[in-house]
C-alpha atoms as a PDB file:
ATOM      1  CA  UNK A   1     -16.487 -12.785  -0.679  1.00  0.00           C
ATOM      2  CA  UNK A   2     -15.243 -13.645  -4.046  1.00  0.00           C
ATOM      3  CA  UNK A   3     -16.131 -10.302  -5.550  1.00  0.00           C
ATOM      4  CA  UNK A   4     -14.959  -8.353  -2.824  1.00  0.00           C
ATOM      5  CA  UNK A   5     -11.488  -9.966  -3.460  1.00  0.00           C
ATOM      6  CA  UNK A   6     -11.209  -9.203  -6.274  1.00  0.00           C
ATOM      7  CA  UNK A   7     -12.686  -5.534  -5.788  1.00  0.00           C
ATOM      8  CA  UNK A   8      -9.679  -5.512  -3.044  1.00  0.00           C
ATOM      9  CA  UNK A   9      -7.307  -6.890  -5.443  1.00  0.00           C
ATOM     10  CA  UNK A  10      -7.947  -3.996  -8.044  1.00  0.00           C
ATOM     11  CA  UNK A  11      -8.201  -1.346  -5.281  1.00  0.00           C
ATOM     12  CA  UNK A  12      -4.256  -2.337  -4.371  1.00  0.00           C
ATOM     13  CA  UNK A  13      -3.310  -2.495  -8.019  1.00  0.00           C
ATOM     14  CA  UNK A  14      -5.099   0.968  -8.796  1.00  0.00           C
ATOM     15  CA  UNK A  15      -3.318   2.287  -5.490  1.00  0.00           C
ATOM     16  CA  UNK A  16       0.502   1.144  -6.683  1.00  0.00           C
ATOM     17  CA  UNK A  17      -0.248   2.479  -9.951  1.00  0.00           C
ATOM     18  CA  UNK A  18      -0.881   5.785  -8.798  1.00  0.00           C
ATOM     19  CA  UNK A  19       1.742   5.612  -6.102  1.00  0.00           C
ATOM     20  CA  UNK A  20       4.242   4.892  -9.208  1.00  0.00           C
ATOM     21  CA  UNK A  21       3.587   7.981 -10.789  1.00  0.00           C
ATOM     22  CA  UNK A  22       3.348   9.958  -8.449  1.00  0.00           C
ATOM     23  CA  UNK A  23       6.359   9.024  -6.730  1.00  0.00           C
ATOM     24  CA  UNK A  24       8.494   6.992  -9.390  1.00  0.00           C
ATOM     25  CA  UNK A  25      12.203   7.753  -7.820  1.00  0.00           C
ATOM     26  CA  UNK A  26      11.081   7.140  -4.380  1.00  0.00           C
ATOM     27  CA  UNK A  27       9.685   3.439  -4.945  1.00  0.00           C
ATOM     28  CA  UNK A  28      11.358   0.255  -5.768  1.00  0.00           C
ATOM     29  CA  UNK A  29      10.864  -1.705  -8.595  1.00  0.00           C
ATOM     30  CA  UNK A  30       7.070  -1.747  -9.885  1.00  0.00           C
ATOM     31  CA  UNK A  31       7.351  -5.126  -9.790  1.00  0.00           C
ATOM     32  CA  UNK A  32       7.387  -5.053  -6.185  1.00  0.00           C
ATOM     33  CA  UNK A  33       5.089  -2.164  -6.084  1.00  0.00           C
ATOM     34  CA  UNK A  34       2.305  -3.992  -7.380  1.00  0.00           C
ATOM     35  CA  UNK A  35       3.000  -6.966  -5.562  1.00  0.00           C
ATOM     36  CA  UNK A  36       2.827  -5.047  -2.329  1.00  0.00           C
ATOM     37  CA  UNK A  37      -0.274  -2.999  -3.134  1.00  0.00           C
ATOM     38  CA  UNK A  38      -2.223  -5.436  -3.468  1.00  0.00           C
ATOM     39  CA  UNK A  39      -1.395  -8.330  -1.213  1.00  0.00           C
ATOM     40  CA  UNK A  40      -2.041  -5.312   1.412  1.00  0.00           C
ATOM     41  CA  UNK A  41      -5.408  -4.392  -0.258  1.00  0.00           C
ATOM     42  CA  UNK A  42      -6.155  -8.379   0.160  1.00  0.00           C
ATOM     43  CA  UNK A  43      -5.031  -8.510   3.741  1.00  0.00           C
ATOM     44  CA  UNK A  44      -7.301  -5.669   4.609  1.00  0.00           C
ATOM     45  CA  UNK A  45      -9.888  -6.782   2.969  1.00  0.00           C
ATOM     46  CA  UNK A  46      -9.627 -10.028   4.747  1.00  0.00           C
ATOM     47  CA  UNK A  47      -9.108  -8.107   7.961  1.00  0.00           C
ATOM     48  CA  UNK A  48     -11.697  -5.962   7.683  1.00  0.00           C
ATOM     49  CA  UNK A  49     -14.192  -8.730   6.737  1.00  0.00           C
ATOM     50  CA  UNK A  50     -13.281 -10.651   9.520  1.00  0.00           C
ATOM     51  CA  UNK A  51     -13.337  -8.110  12.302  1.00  0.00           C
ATOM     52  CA  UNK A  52     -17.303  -6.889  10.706  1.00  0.00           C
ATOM     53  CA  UNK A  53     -18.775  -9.939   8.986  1.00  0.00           C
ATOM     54  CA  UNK A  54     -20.222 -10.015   5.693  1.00  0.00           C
ATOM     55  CA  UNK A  55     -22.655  -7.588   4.666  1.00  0.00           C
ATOM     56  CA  UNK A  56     -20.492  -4.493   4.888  1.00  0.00           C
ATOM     57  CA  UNK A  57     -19.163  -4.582   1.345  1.00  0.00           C
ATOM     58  CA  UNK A  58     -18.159  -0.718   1.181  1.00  0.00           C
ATOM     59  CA  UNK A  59     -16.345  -1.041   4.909  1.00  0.00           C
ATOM     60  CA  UNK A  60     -14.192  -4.048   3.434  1.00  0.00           C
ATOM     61  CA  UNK A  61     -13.123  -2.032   0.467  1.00  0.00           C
ATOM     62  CA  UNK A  62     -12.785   1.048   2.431  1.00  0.00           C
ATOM     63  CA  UNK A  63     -10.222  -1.342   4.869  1.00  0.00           C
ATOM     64  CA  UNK A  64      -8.735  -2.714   1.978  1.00  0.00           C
ATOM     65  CA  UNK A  65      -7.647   0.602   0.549  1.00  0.00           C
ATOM     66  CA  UNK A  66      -6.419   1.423   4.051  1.00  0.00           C
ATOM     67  CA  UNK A  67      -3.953  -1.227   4.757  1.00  0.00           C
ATOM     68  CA  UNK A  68      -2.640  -0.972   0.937  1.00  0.00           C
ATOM     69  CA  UNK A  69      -1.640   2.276   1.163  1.00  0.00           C
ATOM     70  CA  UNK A  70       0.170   1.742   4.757  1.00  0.00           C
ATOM     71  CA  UNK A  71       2.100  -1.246   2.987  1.00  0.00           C
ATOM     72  CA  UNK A  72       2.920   1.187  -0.002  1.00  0.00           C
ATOM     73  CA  UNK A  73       4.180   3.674   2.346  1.00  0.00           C
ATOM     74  CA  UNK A  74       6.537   1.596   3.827  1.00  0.00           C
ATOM     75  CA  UNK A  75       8.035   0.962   0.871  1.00  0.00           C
ATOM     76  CA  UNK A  76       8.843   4.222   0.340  1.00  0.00           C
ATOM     77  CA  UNK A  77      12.573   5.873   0.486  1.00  0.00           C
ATOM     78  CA  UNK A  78      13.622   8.785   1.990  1.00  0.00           C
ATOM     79  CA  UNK A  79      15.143  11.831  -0.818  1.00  0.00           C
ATOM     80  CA  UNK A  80      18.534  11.248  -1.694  1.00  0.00           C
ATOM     81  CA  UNK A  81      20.519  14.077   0.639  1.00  0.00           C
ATOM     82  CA  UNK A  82      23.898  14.418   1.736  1.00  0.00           C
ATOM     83  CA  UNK A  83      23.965  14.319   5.869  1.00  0.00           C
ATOM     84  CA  UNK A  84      26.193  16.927   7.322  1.00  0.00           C
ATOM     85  CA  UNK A  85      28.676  15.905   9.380  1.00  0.00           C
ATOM     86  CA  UNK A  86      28.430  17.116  13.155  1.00  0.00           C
ATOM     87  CA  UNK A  87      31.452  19.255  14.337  1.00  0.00           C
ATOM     88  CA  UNK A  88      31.842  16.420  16.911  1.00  0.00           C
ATOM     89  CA  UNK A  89      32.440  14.058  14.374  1.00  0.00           C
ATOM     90  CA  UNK A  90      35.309  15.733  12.339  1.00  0.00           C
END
């Protein structure tokens, strides 16, 4: 279980890093990013360990990088547009 959290642990950090680059003026700090990818990599992990029981190494990884990149993706703003104002509204 120890391995796999860390395995989990670098999954989420691996994840944020290449949400950072890919998307650096979309994301908050990378501070934050990193924190988030990978307490979400450890939740899944722990998630997915609990729901199949040891023994399924690859699953628990495969869970881990699942939840981490829904918790990245919330994190992640919309493009900076201008709304147009309805006709109702002028």
């Amino acid at each position: 279980m120890i391995w796999e959290s860390f395995a989990a642990a670098l999954l989420g950090l691996a994840l944020s890093w290449s949400a950072l680059r890919s998307l650096p003026d979309r994301l908050p700090s990378g501070r934050a990013v990193y924190l988030t990818g990978a307490l979400g990599a450890l939740f899944g992990a722990y998630l997915t360990h609990a729901a199949l029981g040891p023994g399924h190494v690859l699953a628990t990884l495969i869970g881990a990088v699942s939840v981490g990149a829904v918790t990245l993706s919330l994190l992640i703003r919309p493009r900076s547009r201008r709304l147009a104002r309805s006709a109702a509204a002028q």
